[in-house]
ModelCIF file with pLDDT and N, C-alpha, C, O atoms, coordinates in Angstrom:
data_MODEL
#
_entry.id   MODEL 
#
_entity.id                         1 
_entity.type                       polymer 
_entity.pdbx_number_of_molecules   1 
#
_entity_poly.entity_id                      1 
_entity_poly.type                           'polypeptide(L)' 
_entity_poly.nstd_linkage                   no 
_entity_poly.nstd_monomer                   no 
_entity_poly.pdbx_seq_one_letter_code       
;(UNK)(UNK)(UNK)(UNK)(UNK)(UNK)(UNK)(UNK)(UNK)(UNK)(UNK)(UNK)(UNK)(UNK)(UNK)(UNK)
(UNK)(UNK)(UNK)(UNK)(UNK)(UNK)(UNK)(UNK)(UNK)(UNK)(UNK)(UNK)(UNK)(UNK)(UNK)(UNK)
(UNK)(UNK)(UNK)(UNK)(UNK)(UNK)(UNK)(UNK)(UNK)(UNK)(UNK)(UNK)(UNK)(UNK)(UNK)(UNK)
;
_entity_poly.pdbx_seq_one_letter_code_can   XXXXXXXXXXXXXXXXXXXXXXXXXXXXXXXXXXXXXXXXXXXXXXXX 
_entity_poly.pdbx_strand_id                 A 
#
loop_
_entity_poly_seq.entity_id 
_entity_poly_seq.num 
_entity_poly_seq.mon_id 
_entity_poly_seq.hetero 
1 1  UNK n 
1 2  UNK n 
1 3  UNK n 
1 4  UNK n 
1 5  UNK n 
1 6  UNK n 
1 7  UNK n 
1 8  UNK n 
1 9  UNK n 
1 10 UNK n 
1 11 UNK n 
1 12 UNK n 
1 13 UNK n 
1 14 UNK n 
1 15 UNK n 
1 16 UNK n 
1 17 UNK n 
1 18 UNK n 
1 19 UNK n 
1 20 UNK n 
1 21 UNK n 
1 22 UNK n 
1 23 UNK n 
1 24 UNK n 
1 25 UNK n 
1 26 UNK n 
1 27 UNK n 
1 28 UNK n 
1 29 UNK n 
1 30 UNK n 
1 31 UNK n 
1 32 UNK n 
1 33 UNK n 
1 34 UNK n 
1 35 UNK n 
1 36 UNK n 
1 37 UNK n 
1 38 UNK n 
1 39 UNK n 
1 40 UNK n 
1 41 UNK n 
1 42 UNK n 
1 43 UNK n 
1 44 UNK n 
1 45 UNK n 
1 46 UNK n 
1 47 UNK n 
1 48 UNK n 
#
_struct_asym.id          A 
_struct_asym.entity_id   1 
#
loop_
_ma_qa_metric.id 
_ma_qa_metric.mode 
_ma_qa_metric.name 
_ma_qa_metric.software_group_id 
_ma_qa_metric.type 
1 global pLDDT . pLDDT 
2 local  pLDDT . pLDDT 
#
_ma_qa_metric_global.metric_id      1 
_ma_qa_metric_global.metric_value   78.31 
_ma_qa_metric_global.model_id       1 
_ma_qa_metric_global.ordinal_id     1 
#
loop_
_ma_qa_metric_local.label_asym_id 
_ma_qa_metric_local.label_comp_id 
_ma_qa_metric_local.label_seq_id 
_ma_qa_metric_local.metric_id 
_ma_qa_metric_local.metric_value 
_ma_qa_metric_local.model_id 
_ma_qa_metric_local.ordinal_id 
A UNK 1  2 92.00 1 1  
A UNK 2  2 92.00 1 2  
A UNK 3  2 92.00 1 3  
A UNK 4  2 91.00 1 4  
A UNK 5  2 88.00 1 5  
A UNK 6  2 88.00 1 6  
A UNK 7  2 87.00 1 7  
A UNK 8  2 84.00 1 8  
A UNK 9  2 84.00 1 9  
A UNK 10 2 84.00 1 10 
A UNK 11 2 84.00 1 11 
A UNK 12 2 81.00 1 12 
A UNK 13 2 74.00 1 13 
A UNK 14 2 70.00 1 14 
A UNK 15 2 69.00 1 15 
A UNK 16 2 65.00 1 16 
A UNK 17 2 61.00 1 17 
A UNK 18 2 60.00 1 18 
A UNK 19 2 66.00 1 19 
A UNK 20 2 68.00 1 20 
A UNK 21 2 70.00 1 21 
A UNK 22 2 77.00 1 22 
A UNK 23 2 82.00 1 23 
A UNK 24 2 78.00 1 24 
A UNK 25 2 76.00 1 25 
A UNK 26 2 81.00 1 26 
A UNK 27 2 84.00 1 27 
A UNK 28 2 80.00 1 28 
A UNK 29 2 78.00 1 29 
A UNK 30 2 84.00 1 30 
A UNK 31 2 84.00 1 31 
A UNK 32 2 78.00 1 32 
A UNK 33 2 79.00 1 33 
A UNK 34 2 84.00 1 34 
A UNK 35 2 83.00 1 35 
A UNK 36 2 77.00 1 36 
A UNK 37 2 78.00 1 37 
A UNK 38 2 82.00 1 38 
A UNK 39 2 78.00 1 39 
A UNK 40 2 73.00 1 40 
A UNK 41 2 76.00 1 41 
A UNK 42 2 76.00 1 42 
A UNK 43 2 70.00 1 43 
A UNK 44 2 69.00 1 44 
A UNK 45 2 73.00 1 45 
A UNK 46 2 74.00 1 46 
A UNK 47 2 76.00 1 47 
A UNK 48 2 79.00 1 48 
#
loop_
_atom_site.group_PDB 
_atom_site.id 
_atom_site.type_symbol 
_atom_site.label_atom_id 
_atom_site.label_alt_id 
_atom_site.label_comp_id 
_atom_site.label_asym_id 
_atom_site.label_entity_id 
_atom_site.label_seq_id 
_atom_site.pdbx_PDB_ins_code 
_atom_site.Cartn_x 
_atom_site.Cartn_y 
_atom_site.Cartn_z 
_atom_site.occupancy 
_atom_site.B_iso_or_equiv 
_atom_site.pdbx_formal_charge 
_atom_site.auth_seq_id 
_atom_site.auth_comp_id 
_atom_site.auth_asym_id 
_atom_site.auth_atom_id 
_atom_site.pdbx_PDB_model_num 
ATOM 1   N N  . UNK A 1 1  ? 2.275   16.561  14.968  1.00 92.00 ? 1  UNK A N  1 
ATOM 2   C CA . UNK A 1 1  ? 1.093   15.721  14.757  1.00 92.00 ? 1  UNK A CA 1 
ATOM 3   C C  . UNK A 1 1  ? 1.104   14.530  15.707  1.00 92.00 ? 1  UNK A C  1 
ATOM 4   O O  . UNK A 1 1  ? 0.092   13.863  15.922  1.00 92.00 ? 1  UNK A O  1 
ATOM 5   N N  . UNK A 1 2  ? 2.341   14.280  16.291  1.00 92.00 ? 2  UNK A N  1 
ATOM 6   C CA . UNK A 1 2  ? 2.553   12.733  16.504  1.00 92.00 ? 2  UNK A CA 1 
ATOM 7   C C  . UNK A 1 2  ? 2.167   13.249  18.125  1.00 92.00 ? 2  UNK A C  1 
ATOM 8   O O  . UNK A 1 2  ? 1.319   12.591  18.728  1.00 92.00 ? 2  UNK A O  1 
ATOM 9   N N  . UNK A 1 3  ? 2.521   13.903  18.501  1.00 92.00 ? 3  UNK A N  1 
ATOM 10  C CA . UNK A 1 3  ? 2.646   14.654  20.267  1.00 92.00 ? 3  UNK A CA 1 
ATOM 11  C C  . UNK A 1 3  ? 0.583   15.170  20.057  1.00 92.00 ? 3  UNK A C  1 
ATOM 12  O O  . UNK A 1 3  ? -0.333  14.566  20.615  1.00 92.00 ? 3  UNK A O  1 
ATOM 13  N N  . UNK A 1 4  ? 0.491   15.868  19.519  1.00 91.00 ? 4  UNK A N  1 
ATOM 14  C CA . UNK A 1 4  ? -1.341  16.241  19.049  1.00 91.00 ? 4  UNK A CA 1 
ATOM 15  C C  . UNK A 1 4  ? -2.225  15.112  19.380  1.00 91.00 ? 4  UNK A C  1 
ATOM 16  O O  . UNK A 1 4  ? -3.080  15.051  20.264  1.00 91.00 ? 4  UNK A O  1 
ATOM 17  N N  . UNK A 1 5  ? -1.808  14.079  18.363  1.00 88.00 ? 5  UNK A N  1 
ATOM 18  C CA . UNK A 1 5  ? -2.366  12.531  18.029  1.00 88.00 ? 5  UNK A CA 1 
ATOM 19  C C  . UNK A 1 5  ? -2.366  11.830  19.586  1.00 88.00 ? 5  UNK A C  1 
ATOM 20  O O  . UNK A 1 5  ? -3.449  11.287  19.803  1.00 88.00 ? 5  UNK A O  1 
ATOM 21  N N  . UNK A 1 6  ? -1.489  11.727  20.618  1.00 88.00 ? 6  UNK A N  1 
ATOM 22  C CA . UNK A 1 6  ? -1.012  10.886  21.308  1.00 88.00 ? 6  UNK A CA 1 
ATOM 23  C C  . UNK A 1 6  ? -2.115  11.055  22.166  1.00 88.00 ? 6  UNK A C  1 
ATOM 24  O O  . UNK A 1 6  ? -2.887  10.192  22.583  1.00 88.00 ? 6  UNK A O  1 
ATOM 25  N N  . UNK A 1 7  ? -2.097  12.477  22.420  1.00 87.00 ? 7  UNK A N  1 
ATOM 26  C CA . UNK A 1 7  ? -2.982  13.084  23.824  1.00 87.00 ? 7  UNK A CA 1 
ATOM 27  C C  . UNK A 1 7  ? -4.017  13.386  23.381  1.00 87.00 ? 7  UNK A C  1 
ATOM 28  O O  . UNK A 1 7  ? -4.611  13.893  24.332  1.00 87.00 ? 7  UNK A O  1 
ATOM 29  N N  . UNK A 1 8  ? -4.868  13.419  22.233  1.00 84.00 ? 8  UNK A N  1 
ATOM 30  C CA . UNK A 1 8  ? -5.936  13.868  22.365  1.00 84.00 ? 8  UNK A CA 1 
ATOM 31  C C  . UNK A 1 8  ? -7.042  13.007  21.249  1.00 84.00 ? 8  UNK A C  1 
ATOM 32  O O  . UNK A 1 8  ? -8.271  13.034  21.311  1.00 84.00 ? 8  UNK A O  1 
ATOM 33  N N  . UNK A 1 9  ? -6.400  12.440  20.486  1.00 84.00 ? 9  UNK A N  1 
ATOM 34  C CA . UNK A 1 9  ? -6.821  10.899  19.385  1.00 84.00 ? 9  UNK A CA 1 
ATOM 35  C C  . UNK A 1 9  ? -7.399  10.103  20.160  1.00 84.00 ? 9  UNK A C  1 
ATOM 36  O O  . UNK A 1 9  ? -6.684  9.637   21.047  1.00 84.00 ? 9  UNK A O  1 
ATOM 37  N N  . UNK A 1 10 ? -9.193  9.561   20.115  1.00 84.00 ? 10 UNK A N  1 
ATOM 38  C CA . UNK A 1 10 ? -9.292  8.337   20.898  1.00 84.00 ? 10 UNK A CA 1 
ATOM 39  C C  . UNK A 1 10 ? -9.208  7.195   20.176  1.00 84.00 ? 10 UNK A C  1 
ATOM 40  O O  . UNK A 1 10 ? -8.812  7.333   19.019  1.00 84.00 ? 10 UNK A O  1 
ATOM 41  N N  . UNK A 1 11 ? -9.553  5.777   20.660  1.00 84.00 ? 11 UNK A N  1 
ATOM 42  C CA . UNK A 1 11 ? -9.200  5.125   20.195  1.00 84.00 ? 11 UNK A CA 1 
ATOM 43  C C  . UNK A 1 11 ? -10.311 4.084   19.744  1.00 84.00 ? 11 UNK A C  1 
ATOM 44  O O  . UNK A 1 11 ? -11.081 3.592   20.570  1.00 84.00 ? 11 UNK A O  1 
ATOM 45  N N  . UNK A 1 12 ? -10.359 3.748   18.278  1.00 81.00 ? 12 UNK A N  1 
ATOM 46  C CA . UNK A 1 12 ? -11.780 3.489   18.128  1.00 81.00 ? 12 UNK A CA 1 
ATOM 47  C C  . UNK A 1 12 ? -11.382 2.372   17.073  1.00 81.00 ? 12 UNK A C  1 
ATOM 48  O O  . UNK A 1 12 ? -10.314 2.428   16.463  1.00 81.00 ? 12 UNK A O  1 
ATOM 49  N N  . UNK A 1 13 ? -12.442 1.207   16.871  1.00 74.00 ? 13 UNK A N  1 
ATOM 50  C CA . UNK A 1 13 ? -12.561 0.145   16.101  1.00 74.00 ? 13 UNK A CA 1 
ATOM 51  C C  . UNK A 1 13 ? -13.062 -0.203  15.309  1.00 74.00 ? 13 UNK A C  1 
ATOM 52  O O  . UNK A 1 13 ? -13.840 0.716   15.057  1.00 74.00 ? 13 UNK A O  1 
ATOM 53  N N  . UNK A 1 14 ? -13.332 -1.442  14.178  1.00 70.00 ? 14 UNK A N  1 
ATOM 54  C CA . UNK A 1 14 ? -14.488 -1.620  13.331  1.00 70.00 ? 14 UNK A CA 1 
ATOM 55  C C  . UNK A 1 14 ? -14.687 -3.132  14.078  1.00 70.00 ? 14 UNK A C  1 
ATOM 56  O O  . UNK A 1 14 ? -14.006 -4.038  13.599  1.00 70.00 ? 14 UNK A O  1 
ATOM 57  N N  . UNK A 1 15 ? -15.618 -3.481  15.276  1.00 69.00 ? 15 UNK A N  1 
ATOM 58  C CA . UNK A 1 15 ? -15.768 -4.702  15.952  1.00 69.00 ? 15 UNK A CA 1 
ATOM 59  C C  . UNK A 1 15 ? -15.553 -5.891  14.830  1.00 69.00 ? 15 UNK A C  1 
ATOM 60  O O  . UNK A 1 15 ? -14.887 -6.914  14.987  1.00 69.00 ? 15 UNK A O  1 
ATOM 61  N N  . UNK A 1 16 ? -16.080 -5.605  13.988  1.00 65.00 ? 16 UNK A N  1 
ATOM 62  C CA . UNK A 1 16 ? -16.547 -6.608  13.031  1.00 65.00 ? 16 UNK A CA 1 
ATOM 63  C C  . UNK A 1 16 ? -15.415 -6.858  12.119  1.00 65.00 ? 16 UNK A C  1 
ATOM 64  O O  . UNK A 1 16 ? -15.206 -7.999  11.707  1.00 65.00 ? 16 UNK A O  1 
ATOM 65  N N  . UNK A 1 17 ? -14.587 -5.748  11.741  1.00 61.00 ? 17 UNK A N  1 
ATOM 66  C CA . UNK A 1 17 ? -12.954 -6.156  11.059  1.00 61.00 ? 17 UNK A CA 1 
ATOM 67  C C  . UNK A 1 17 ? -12.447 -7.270  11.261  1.00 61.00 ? 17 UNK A C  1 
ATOM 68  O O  . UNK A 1 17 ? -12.138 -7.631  12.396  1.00 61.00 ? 17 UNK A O  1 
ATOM 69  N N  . UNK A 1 18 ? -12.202 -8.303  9.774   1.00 60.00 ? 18 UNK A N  1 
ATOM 70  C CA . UNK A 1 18 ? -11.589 -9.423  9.692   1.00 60.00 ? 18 UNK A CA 1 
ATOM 71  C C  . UNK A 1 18 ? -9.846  -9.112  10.156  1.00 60.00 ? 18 UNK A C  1 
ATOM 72  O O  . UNK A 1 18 ? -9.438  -7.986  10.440  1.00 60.00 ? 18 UNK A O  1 
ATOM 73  N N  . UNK A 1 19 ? -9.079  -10.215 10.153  1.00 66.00 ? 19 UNK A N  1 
ATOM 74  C CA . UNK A 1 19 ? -8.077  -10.252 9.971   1.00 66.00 ? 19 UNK A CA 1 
ATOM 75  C C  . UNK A 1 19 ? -7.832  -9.502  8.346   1.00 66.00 ? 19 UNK A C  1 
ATOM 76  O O  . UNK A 1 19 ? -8.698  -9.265  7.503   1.00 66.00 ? 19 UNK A O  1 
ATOM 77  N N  . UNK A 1 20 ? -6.192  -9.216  8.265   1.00 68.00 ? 20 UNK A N  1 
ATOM 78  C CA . UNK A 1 20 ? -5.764  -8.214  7.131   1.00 68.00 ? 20 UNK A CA 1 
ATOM 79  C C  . UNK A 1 20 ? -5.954  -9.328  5.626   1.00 68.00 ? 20 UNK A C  1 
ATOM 80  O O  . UNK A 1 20 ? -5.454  -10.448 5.529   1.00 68.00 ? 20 UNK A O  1 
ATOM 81  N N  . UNK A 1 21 ? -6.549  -8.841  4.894   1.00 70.00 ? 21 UNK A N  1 
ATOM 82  C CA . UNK A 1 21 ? -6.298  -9.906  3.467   1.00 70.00 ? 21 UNK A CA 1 
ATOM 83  C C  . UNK A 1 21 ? -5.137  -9.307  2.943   1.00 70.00 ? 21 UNK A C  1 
ATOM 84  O O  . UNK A 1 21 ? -5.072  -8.225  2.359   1.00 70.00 ? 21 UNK A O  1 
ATOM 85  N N  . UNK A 1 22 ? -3.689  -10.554 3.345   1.00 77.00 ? 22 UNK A N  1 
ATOM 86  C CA . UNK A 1 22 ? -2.564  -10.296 3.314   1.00 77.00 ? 22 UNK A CA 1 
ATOM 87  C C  . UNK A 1 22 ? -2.453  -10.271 1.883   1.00 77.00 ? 22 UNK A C  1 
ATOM 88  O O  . UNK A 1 22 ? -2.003  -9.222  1.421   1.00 77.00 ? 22 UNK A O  1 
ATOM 89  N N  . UNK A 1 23 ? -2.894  -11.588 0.710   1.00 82.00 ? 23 UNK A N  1 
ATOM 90  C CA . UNK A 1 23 ? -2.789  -12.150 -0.491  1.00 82.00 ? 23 UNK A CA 1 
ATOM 91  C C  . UNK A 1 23 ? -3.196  -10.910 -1.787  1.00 82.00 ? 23 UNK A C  1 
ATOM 92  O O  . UNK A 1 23 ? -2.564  -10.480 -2.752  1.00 82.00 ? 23 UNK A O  1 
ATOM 93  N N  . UNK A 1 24 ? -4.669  -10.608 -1.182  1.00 78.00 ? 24 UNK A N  1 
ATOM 94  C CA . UNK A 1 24 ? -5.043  -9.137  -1.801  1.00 78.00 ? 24 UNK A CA 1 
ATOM 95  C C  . UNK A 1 24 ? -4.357  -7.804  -1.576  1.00 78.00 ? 24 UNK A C  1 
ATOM 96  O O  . UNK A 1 24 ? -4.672  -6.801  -2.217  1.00 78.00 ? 24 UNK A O  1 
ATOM 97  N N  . UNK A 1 25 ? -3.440  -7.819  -0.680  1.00 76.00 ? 25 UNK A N  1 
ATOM 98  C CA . UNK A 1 25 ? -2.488  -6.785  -0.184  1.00 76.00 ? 25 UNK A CA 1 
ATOM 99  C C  . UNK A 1 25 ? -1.927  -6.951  -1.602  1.00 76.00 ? 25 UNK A C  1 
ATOM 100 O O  . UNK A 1 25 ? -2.177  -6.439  -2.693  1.00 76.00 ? 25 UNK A O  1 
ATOM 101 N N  . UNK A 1 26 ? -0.748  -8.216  -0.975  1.00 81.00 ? 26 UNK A N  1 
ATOM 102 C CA . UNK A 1 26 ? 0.977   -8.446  -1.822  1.00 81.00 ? 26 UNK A CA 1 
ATOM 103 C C  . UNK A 1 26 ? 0.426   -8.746  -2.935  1.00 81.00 ? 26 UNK A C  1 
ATOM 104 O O  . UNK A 1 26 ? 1.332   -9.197  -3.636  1.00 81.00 ? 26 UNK A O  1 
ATOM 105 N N  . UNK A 1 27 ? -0.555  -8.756  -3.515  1.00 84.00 ? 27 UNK A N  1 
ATOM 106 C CA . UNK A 1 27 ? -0.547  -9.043  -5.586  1.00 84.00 ? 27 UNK A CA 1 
ATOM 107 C C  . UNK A 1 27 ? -0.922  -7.488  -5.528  1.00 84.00 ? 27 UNK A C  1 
ATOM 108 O O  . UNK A 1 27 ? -0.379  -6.706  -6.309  1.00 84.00 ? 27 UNK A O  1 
ATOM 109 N N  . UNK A 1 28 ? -1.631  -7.162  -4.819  1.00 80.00 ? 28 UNK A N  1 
ATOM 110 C CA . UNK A 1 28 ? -2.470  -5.514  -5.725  1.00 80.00 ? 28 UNK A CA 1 
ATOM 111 C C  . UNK A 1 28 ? -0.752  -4.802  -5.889  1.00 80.00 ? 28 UNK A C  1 
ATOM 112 O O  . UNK A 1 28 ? -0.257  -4.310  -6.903  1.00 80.00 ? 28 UNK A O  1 
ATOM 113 N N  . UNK A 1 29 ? -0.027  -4.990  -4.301  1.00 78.00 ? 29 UNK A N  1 
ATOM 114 C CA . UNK A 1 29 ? 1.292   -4.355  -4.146  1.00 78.00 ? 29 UNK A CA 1 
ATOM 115 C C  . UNK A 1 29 ? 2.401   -4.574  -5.373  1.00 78.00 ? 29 UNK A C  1 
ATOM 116 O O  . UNK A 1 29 ? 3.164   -3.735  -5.852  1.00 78.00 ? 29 UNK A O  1 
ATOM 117 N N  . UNK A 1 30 ? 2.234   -6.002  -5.727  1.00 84.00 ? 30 UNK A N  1 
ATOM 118 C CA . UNK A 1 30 ? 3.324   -6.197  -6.794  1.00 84.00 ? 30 UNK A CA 1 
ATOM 119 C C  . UNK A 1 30 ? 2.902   -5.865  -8.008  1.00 84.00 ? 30 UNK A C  1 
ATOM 120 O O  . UNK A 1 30 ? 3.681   -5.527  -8.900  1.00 84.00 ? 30 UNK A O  1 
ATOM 121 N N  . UNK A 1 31 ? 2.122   -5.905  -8.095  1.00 84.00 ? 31 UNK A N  1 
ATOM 122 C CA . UNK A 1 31 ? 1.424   -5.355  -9.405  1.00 84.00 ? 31 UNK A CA 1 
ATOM 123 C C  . UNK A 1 31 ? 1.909   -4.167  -10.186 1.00 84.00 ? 31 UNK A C  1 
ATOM 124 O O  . UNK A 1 31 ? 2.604   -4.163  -11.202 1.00 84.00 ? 31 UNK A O  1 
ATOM 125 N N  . UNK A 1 32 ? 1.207   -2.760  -9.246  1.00 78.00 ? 32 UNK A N  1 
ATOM 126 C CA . UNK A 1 32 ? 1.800   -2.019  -8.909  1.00 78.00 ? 32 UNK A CA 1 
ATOM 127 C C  . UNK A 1 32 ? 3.532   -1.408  -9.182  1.00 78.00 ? 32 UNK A C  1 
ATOM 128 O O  . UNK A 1 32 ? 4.158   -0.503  -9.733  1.00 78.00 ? 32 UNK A O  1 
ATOM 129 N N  . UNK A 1 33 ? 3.691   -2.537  -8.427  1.00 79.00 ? 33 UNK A N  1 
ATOM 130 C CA . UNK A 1 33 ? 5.447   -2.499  -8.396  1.00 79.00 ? 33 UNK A CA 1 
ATOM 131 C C  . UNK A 1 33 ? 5.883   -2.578  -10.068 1.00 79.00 ? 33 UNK A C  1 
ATOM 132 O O  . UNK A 1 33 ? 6.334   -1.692  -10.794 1.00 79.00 ? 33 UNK A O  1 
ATOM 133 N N  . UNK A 1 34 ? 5.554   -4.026  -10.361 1.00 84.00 ? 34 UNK A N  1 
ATOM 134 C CA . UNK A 1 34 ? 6.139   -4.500  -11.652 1.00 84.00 ? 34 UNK A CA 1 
ATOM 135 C C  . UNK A 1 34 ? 5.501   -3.411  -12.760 1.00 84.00 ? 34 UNK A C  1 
ATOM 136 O O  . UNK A 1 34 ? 5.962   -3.415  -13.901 1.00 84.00 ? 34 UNK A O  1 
ATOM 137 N N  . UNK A 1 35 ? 4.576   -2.606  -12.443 1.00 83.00 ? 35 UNK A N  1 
ATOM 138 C CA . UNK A 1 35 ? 4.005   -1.866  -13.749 1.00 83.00 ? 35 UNK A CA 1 
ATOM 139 C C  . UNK A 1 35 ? 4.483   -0.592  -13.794 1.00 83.00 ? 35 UNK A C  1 
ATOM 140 O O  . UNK A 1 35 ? 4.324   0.178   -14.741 1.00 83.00 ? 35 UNK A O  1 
ATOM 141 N N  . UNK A 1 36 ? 5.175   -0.314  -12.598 1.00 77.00 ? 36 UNK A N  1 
ATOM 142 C CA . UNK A 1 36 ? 5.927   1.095   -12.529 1.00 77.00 ? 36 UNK A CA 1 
ATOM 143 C C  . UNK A 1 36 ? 7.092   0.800   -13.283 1.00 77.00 ? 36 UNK A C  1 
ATOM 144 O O  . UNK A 1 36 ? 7.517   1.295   -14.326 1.00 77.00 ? 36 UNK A O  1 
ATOM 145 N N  . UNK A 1 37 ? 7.696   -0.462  -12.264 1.00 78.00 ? 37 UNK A N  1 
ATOM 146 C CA . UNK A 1 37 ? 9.401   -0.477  -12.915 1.00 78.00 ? 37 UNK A CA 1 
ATOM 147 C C  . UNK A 1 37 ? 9.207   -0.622  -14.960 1.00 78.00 ? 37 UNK A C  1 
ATOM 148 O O  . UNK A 1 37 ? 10.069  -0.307  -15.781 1.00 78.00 ? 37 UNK A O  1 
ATOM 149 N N  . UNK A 1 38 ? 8.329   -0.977  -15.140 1.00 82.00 ? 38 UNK A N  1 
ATOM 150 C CA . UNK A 1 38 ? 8.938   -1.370  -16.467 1.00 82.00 ? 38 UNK A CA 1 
ATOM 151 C C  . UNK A 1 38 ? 8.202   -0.205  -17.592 1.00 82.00 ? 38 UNK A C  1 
ATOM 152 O O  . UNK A 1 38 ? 8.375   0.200   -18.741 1.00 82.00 ? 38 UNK A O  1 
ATOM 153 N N  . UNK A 1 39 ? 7.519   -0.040  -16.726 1.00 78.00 ? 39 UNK A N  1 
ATOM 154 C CA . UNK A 1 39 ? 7.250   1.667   -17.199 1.00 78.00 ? 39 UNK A CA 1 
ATOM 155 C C  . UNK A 1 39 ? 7.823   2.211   -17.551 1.00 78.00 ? 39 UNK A C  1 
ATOM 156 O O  . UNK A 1 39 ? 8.058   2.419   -18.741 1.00 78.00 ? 39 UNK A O  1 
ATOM 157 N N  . UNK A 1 40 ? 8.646   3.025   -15.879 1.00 73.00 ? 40 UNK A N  1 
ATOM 158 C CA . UNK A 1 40 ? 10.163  3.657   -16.132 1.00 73.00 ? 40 UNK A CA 1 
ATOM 159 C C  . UNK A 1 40 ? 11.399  2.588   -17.034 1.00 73.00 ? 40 UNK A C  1 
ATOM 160 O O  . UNK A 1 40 ? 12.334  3.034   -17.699 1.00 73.00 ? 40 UNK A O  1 
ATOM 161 N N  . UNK A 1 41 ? 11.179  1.581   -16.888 1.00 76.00 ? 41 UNK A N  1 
ATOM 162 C CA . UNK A 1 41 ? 12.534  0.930   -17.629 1.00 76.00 ? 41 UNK A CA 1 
ATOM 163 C C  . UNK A 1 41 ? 12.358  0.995   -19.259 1.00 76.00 ? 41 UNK A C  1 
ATOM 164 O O  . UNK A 1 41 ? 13.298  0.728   -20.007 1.00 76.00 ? 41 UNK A O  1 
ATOM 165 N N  . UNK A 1 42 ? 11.333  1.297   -19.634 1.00 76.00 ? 42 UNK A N  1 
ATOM 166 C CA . UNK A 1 42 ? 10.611  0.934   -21.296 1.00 76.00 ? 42 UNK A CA 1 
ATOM 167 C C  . UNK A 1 42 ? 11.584  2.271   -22.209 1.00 76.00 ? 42 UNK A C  1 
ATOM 168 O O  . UNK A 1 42 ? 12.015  2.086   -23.347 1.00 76.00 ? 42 UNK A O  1 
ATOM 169 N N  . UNK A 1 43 ? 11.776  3.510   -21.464 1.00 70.00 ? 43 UNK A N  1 
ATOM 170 C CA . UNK A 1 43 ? 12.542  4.412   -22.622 1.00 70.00 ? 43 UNK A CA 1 
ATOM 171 C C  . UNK A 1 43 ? 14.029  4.606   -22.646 1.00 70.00 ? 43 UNK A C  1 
ATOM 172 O O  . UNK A 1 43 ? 14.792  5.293   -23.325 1.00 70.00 ? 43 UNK A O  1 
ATOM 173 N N  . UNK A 1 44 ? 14.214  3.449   -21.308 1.00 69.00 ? 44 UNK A N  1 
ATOM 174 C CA . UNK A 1 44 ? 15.757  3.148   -21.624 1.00 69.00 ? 44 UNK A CA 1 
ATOM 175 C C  . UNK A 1 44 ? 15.929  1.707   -22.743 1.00 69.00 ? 44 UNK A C  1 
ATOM 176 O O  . UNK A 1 44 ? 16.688  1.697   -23.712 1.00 69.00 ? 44 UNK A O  1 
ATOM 177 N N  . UNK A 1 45 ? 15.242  0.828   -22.423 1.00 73.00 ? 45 UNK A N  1 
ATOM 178 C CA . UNK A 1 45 ? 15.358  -0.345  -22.819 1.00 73.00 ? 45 UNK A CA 1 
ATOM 179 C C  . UNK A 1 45 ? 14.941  -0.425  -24.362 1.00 73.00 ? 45 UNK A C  1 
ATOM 180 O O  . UNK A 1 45 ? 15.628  -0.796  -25.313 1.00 73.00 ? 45 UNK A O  1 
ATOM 181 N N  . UNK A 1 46 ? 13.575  0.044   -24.337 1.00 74.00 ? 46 UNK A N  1 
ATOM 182 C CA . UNK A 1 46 ? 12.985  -0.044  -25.332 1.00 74.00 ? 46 UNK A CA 1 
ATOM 183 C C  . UNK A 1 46 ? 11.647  -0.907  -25.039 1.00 74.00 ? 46 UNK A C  1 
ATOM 184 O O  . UNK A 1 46 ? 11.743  -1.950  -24.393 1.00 74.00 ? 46 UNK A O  1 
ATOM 185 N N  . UNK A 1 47 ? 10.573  -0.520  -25.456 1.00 76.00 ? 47 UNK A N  1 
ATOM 186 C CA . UNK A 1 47 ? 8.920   -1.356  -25.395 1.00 76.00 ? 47 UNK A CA 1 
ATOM 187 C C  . UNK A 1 47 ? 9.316   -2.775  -25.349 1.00 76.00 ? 47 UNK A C  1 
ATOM 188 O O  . UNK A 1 47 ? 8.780   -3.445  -24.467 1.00 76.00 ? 47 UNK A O  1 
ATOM 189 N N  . UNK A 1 48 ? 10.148  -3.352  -26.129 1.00 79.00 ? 48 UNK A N  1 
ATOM 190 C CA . UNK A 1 48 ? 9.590   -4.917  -27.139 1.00 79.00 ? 48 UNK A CA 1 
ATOM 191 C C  . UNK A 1 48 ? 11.006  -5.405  -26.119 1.00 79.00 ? 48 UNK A C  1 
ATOM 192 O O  . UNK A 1 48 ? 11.430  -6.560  -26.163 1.00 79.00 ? 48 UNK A O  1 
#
């Protein structure tokens, strides 16, 4: 895919694309994070 991609992928933009909303990234990301781990941690530990 990566050798496919190189040579024959053009290369295209959204002009108008802000910079990355880093803040809306890292909370949606931790979020995420913290609701998995304690997910999985809840039937070792226990709910409460």
């Amino acid at each position: 895919a990566l050798a496919l991609g190189a040579r024959f992928l053009r290369e295209t933009r959204d002009p108008g694309a802000a910079s990355l909303d880093w803040p809306g990234a890292l909370s949606f990301t931790l979020a995420l994070a913290l609701f998995t781990y304690g997910v999985l941690l809840a039937p070792e530990r226990g709910w409460s």
